[in-house]
Protein backbone atom coordinates (compact mmCIF):
# COMPACT_ATOMS: atom_id res chain seq x y z
CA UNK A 1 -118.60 215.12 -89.58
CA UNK A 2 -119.78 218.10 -87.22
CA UNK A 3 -119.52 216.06 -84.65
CA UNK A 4 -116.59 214.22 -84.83
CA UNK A 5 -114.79 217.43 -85.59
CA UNK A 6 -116.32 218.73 -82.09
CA UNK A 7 -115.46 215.48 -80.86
CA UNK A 8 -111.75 216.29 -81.45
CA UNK A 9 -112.02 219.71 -80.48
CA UNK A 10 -113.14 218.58 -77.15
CA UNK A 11 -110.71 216.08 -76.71
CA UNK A 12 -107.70 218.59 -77.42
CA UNK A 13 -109.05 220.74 -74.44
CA UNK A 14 -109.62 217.72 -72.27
CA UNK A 15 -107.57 216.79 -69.32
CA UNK A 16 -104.89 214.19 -70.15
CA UNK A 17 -106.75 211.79 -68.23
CA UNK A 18 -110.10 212.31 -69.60
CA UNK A 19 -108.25 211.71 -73.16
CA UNK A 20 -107.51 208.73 -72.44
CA UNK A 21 -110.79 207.73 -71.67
CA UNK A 22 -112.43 209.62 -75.11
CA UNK A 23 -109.96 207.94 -76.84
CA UNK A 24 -111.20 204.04 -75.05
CA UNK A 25 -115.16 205.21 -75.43
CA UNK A 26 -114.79 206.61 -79.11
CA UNK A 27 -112.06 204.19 -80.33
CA UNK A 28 -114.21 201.87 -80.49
């Protein structure tokens, strides 16, 4: 859980673009 919460934390600073491409690696 401690790291998916990171994870998202991560992801909300993230660049648009690099969401995008956290959300292709860890969707699946």
């Amino acid at each position: 859980m401690a790291t998916r919460v990171a994870m998202i934390i991560e992801t909300r600073k993230a660049h648009p673009e690099q969401k995008l491409t956290a959300w292709l690696v860890y969707g699946r």
